[in-house]
N, C-alpha and C. Protein backbone atom coordinates (compact mmCIF):
# COMPACT_ATOMS: atom_id res chain seq x y z
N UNK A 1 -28.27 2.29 -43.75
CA UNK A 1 -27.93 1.93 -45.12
C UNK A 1 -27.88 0.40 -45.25
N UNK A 2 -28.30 -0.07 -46.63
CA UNK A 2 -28.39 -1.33 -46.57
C UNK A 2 -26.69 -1.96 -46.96
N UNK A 3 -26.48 -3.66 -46.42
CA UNK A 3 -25.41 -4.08 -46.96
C UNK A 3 -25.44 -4.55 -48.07
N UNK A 4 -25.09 -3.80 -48.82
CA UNK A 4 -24.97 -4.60 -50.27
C UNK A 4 -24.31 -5.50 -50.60
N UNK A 5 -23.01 -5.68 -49.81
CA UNK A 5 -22.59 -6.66 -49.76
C UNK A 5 -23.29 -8.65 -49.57
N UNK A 6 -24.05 -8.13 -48.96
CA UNK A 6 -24.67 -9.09 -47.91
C UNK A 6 -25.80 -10.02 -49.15
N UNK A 7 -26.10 -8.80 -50.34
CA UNK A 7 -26.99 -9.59 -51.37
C UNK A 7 -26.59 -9.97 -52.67
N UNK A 8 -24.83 -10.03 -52.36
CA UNK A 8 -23.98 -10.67 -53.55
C UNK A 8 -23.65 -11.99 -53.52
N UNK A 9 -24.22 -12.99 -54.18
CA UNK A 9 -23.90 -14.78 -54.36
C UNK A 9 -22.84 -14.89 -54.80
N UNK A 10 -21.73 -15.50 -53.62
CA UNK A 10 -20.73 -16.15 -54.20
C UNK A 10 -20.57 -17.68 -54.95
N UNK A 11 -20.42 -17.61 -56.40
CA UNK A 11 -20.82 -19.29 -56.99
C UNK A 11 -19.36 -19.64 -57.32
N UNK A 12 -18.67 -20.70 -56.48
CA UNK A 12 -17.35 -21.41 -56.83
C UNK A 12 -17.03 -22.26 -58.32
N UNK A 13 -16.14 -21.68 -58.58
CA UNK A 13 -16.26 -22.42 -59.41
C UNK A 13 -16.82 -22.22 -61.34
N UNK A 14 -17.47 -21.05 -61.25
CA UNK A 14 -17.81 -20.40 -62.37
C UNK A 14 -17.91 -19.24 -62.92
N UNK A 15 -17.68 -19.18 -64.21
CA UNK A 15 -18.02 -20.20 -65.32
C UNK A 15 -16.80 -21.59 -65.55
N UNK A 16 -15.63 -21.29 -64.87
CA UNK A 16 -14.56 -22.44 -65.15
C UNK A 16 -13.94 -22.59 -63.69
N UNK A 17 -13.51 -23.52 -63.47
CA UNK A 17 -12.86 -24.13 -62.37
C UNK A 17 -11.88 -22.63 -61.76
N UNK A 18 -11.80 -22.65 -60.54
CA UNK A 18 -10.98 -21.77 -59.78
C UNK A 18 -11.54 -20.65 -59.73
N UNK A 19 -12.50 -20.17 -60.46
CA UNK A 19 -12.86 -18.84 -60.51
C UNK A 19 -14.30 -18.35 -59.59
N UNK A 20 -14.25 -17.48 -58.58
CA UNK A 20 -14.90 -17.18 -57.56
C UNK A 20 -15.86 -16.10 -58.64
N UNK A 21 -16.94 -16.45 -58.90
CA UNK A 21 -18.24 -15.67 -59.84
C UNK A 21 -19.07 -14.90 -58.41
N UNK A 22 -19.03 -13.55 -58.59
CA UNK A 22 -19.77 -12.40 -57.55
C UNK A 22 -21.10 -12.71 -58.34
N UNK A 23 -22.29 -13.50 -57.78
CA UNK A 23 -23.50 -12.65 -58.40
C UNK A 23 -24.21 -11.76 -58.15
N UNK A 24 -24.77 -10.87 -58.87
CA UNK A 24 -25.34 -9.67 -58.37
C UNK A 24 -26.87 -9.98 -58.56
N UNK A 25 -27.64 -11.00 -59.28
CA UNK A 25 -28.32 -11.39 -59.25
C UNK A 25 -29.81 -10.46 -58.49
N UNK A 26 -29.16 -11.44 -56.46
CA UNK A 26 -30.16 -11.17 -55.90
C UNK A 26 -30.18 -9.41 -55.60
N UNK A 27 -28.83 -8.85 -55.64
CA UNK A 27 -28.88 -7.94 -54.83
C UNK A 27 -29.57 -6.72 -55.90
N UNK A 28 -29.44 -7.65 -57.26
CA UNK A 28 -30.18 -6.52 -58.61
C UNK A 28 -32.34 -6.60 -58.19
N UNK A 29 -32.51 -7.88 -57.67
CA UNK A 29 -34.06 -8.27 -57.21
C UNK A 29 -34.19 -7.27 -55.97
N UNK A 30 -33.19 -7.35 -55.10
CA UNK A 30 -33.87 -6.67 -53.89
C UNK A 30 -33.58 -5.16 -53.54
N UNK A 31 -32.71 -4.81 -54.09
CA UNK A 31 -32.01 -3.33 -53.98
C UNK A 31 -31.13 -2.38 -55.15
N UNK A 32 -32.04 -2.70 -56.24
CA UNK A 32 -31.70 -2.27 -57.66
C UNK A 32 -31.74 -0.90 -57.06
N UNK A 33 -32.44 0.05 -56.78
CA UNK A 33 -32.58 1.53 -56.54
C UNK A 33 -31.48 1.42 -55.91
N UNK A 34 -31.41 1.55 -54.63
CA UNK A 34 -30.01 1.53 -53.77
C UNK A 34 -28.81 1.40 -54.35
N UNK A 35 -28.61 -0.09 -55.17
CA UNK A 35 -27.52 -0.03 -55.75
C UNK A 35 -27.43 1.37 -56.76
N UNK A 36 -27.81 1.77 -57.51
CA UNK A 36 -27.62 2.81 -58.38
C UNK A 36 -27.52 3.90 -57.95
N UNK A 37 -28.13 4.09 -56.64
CA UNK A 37 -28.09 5.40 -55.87
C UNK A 37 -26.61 5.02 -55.59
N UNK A 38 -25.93 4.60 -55.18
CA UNK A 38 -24.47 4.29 -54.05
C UNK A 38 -23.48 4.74 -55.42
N UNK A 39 -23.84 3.84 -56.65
CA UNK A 39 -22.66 4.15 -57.80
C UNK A 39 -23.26 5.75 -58.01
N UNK A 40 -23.86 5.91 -58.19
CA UNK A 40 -24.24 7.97 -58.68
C UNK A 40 -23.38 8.37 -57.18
N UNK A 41 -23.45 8.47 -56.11
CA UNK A 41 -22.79 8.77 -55.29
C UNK A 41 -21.07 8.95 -55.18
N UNK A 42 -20.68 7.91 -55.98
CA UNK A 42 -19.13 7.56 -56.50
C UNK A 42 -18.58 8.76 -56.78
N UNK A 43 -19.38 10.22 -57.38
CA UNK A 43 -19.27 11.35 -57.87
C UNK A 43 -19.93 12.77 -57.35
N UNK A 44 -19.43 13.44 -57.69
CA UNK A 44 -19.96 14.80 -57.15
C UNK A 44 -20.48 15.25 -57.95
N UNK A 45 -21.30 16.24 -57.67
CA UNK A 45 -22.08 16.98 -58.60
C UNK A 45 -21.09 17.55 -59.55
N UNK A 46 -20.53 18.77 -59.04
CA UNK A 46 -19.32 18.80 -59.92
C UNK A 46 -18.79 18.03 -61.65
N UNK A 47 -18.62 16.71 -60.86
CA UNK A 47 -18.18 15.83 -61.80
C UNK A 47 -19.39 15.20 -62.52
N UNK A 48 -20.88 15.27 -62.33
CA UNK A 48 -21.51 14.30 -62.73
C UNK A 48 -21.74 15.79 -63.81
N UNK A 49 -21.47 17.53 -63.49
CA UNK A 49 -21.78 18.05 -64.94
C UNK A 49 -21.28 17.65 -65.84
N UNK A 50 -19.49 17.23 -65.44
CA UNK A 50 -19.15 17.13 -66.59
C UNK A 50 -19.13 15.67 -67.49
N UNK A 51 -19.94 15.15 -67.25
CA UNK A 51 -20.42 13.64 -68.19
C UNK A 51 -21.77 13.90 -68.86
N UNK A 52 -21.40 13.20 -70.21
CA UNK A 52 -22.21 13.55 -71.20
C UNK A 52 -23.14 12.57 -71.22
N UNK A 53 -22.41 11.24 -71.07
CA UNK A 53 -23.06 9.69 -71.32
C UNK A 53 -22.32 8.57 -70.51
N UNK A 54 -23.12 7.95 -70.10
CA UNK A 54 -22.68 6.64 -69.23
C UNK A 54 -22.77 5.69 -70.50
N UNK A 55 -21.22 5.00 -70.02
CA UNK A 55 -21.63 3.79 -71.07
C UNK A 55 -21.47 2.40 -70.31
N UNK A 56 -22.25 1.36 -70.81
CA UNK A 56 -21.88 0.03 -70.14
C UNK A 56 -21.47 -0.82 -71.07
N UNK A 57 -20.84 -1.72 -70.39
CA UNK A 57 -20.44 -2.96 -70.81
C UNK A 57 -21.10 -4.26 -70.77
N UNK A 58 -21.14 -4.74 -71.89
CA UNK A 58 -22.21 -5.57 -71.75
C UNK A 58 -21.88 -6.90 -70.99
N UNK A 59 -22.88 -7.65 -70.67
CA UNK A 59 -24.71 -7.30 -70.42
C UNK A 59 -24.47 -6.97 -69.38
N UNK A 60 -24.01 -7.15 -67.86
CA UNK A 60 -24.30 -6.72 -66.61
C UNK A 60 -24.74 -4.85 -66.51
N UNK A 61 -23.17 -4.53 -67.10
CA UNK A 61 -23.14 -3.28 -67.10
C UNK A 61 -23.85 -1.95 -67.76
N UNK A 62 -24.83 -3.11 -68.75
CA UNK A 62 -25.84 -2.29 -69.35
C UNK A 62 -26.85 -1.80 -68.56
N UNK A 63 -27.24 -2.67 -67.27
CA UNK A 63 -28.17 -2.48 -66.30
C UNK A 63 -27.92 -1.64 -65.34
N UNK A 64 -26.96 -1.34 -65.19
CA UNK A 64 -26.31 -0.18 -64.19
C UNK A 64 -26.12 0.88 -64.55
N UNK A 65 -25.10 0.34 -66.01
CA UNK A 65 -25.15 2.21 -67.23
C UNK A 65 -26.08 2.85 -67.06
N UNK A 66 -27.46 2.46 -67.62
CA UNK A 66 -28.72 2.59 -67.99
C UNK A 66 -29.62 3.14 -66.90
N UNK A 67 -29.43 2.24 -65.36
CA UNK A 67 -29.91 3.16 -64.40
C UNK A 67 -29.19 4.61 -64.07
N UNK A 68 -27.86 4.71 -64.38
CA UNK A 68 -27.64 5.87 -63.64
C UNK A 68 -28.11 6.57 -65.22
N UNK A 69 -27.69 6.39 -65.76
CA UNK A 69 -27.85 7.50 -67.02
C UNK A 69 -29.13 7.89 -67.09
N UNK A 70 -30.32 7.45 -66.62
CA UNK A 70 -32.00 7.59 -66.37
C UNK A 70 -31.82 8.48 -65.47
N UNK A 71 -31.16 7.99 -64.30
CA UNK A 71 -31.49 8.89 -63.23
C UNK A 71 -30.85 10.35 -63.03
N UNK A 72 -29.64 10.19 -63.58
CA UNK A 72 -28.74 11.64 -64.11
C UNK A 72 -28.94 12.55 -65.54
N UNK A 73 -30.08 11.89 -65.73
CA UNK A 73 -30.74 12.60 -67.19
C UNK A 73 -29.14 12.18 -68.26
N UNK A 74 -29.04 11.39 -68.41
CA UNK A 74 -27.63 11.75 -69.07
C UNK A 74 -27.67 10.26 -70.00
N UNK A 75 -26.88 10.81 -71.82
CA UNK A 75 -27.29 9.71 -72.49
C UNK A 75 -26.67 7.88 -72.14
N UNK A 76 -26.98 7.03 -72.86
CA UNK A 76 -26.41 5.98 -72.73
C UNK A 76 -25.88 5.45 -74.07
N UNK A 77 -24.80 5.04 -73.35
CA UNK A 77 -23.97 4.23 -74.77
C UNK A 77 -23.65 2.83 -74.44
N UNK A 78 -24.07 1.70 -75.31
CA UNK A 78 -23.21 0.12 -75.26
C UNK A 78 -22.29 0.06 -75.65
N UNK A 79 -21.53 -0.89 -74.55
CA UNK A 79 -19.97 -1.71 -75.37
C UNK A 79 -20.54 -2.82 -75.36
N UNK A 80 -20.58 -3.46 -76.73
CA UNK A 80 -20.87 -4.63 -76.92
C UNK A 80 -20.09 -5.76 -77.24
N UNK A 81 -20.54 -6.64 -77.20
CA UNK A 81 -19.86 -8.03 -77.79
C UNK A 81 -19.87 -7.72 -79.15
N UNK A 82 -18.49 -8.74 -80.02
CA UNK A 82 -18.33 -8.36 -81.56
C UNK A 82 -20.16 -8.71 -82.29
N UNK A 83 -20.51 -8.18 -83.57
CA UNK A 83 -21.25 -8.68 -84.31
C UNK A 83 -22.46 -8.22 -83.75
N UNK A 84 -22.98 -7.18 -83.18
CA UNK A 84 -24.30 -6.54 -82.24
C UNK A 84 -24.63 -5.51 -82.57
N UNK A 85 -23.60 -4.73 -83.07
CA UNK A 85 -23.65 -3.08 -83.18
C UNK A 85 -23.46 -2.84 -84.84
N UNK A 86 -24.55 -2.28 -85.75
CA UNK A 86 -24.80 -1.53 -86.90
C UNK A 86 -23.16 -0.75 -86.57
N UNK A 87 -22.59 -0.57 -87.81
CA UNK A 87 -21.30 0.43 -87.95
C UNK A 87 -21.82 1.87 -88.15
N UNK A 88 -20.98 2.63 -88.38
CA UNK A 88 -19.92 2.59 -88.24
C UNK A 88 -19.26 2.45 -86.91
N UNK A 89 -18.22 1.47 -86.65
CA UNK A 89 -17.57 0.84 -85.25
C UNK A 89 -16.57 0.66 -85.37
N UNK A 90 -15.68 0.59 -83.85
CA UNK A 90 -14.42 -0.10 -83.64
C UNK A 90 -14.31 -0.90 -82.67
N UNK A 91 -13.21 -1.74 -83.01
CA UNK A 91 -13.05 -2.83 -82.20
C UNK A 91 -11.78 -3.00 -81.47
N UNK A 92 -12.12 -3.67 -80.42
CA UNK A 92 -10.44 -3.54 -79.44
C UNK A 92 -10.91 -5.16 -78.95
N UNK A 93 -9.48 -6.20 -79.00
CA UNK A 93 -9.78 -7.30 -78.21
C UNK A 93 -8.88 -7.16 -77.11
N UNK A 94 -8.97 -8.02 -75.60
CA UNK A 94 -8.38 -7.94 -74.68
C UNK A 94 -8.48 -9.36 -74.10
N UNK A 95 -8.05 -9.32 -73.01
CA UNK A 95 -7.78 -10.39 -72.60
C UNK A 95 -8.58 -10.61 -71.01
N UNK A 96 -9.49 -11.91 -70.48
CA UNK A 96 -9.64 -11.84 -69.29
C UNK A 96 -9.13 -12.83 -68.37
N UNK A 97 -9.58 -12.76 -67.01
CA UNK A 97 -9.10 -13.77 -66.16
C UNK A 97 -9.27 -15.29 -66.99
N UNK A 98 -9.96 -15.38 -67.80
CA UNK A 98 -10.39 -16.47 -67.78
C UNK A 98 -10.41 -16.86 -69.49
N UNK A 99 -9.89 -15.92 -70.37
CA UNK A 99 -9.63 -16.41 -71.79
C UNK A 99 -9.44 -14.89 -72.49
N UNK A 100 -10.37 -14.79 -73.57
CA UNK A 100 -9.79 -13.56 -73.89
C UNK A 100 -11.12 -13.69 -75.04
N UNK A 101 -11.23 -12.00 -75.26
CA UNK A 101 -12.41 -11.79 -76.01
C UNK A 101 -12.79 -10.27 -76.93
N UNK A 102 -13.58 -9.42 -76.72
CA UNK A 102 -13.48 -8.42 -77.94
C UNK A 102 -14.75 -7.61 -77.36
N UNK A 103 -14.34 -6.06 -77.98
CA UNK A 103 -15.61 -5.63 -77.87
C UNK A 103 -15.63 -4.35 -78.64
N UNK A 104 -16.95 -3.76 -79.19
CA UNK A 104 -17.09 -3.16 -79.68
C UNK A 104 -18.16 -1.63 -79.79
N UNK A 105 -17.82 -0.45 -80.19
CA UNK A 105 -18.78 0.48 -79.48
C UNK A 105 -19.03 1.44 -80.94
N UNK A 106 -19.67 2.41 -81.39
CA UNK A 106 -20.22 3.18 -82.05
C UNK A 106 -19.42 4.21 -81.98
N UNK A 107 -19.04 5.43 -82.99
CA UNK A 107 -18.37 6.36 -83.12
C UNK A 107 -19.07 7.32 -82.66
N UNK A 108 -18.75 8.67 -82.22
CA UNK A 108 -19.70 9.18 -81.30
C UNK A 108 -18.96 10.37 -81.03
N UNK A 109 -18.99 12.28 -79.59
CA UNK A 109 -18.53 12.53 -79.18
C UNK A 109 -18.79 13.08 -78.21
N UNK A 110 -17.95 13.40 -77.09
CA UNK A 110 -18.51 13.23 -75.72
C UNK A 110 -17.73 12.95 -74.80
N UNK A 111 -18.20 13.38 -73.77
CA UNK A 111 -17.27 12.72 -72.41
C UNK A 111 -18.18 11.76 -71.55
N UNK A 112 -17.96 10.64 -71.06
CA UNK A 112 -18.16 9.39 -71.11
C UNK A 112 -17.52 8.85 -69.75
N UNK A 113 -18.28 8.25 -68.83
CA UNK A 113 -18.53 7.95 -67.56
C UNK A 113 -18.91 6.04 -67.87
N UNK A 114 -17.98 5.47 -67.95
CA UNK A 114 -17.45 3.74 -68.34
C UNK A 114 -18.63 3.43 -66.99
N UNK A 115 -19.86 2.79 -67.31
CA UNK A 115 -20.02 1.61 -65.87
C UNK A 115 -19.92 0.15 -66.39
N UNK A 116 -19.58 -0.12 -65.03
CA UNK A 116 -19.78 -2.09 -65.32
C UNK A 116 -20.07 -2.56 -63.95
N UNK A 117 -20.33 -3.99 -64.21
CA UNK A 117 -20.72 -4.49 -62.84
C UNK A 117 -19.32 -5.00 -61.50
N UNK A 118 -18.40 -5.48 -62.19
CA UNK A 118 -17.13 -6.07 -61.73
C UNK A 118 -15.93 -6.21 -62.68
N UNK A 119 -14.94 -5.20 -61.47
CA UNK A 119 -13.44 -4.89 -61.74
C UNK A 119 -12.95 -6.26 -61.47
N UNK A 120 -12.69 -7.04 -62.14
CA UNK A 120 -11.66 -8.50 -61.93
C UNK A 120 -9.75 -7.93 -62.09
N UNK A 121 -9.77 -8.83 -63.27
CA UNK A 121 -8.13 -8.26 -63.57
C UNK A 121 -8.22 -6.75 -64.46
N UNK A 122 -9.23 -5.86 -65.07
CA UNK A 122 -9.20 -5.06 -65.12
C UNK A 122 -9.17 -4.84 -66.95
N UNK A 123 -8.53 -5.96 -67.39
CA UNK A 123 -8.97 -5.93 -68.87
C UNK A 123 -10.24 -5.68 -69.38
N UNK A 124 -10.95 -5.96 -69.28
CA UNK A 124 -12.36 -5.59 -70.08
C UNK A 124 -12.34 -4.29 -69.80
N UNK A 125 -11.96 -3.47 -68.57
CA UNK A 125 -12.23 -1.98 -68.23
C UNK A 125 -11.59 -0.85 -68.94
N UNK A 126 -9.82 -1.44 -69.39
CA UNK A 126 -8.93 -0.94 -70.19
C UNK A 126 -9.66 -0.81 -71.53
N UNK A 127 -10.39 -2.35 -72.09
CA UNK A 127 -10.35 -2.05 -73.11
C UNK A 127 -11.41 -1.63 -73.93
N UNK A 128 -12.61 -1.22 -72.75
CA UNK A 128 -13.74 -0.28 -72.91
C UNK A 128 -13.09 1.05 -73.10
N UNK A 129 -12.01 1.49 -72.18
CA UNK A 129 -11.66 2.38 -72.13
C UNK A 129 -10.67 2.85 -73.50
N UNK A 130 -10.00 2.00 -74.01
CA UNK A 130 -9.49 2.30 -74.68
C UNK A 130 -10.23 2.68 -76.30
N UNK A 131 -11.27 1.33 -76.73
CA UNK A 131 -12.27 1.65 -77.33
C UNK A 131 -12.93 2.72 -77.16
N UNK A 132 -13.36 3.65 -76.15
CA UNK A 132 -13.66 4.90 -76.00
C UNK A 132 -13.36 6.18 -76.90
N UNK A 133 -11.85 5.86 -76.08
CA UNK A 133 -11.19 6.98 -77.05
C UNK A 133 -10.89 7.02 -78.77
N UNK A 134 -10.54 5.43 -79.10
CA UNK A 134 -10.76 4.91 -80.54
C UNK A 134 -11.80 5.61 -81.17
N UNK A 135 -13.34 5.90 -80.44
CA UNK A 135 -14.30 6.33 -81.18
C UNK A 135 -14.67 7.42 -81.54
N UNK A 136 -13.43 8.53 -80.75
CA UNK A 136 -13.88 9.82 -80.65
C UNK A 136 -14.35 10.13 -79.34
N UNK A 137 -14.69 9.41 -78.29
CA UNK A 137 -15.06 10.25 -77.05
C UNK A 137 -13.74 10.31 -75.93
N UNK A 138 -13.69 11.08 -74.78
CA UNK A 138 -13.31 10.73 -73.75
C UNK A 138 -13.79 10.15 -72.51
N UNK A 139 -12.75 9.68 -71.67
CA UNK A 139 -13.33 9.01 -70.21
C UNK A 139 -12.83 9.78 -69.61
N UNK A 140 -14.10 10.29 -69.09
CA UNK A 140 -13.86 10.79 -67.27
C UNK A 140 -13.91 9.97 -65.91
N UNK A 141 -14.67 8.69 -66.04
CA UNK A 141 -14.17 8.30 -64.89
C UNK A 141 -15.02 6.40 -65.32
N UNK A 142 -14.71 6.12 -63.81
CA UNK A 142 -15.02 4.88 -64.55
C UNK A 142 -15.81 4.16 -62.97
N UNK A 143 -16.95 3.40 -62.77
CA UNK A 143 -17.99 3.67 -61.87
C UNK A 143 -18.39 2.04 -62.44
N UNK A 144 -18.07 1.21 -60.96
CA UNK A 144 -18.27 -0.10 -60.73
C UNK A 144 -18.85 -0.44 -59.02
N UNK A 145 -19.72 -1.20 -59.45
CA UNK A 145 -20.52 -1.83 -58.21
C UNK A 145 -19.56 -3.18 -57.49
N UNK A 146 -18.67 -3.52 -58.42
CA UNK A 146 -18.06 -4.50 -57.28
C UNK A 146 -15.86 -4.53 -57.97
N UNK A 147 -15.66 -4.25 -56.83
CA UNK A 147 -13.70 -4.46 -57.12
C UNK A 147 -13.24 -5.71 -56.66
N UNK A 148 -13.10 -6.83 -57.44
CA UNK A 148 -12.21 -7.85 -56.66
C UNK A 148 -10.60 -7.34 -56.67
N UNK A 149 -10.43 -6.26 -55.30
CA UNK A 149 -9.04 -5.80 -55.36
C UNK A 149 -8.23 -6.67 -55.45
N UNK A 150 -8.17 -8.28 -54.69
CA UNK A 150 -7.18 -8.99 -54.91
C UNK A 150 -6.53 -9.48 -56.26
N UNK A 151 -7.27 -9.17 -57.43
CA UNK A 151 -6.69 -9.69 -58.51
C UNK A 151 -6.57 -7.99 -59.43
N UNK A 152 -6.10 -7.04 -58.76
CA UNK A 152 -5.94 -6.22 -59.57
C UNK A 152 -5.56 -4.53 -59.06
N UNK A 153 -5.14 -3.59 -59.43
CA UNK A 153 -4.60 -2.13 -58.75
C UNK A 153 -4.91 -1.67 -60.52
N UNK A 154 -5.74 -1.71 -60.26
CA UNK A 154 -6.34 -1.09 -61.60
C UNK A 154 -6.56 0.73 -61.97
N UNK A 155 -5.49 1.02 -62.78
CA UNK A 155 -5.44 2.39 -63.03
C UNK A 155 -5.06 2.39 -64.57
N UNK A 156 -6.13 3.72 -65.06
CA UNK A 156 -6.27 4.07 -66.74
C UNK A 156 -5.83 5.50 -67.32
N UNK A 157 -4.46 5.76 -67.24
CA UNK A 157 -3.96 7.21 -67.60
C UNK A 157 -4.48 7.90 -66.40
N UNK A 158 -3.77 7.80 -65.54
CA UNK A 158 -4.07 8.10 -63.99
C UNK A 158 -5.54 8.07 -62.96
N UNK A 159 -6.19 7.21 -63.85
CA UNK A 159 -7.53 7.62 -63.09
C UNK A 159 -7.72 5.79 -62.16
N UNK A 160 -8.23 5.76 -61.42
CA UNK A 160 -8.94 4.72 -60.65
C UNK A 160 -10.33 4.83 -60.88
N UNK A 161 -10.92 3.43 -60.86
CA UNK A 161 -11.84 3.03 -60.97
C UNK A 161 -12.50 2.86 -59.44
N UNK A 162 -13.74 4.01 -59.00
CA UNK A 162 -14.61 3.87 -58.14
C UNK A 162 -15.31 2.74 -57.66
N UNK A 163 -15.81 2.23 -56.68
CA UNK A 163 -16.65 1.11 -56.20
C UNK A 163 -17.28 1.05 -55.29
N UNK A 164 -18.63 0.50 -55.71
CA UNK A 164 -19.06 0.65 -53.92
C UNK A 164 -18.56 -0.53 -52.96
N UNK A 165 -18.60 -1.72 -53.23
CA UNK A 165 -18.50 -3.30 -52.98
C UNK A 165 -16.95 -3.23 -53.16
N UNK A 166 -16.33 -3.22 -52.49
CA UNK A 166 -14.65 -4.58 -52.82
C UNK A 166 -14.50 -5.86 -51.86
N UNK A 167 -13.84 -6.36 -52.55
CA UNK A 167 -13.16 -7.70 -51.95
C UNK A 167 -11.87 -7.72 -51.87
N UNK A 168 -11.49 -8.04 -50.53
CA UNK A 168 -10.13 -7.60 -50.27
C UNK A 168 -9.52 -9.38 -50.68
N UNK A 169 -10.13 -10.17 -50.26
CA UNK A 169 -9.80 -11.21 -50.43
C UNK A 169 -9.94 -12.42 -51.63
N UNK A 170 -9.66 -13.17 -52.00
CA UNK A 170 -10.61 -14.23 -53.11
C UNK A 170 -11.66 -15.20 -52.38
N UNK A 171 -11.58 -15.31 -51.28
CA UNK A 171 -12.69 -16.17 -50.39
C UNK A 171 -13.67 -16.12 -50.39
């Protein structure tokens, strides 16, 4: 098996001072299949019947949503940034490591499988999640390619957020 780890760029320092940026960049150039195979893995068959639609968060997480939802025959939904999405919509703002911001998703119904690229402090994940349910769907689970555990124990009405990649450390 390949390390996926091994094709994540650590960039110091950005987008603002102190903040350790995971890029996924190369490891999206050299092992896009792989990666998507490892997050579909996160789940059992079982569980992948019962999801209707993968949704991502934008932009990283649109690229990951989008692969598994291709590859699991299963629809896709965006969380977008404010001002992107035709209504009817709702909106939830939250807060991140690094300022604070908003997002927004389409009314809809369904059970709903959250991806993104990276669990930080866990806000953006809450408030996909919470926007979820705002719209009429539910979350069944929630399916990330990288956990910076050190800045977070991230749990959503009892569920944890899956990963293939963590970081135990900020280094």
């Amino acid at each position: 098996m390949t390390d996926l780890k091994a094709y994540i760029r650590d960039v110091p320092d950005f987008p603002k001072p102190g903040i350790m940026f995971r890029d996924i960049s190369p490891l999206l150039r050299e092992h896009f299949a792989t990666a998507i195979q490892e997050m579909e893995r996160l789940f059992t068959q079982e569980e992948w019947n019962n999801i209707d639609y993968v949704a991502g968060i934008e932009s990283r997480g649109f690229i990951l949503a989008a692969g598994l939802a291709a590859r699991r025959h299963k629809g896709f939904i965006k969380i977008r940034k404010p001002g992107k999405l035709p209504g009817p919509k709702e909106k939830v703002d939250y807060g991140l490591e690094y300022g604070t911001d908003s997002l927004e998703m389409q009314y809809g119904k369904g059970r709903v499988l959250i991806a993104d690229d990276v669990l930080a402090t866990g806000g953006t994940l809450a408030a996909a999640a919470e926007l979820t349910e705002k719209t009429g769907h539910s979350v069944v689970g929630f399916a990330l390619l990288i956990n910076l555990a050190y800045l977070n124990s991230f749990e959503w009405k009892g569920q944890k957020a899956r990963t293939v990649v963590e970081y135990k450390e900020g280094a």
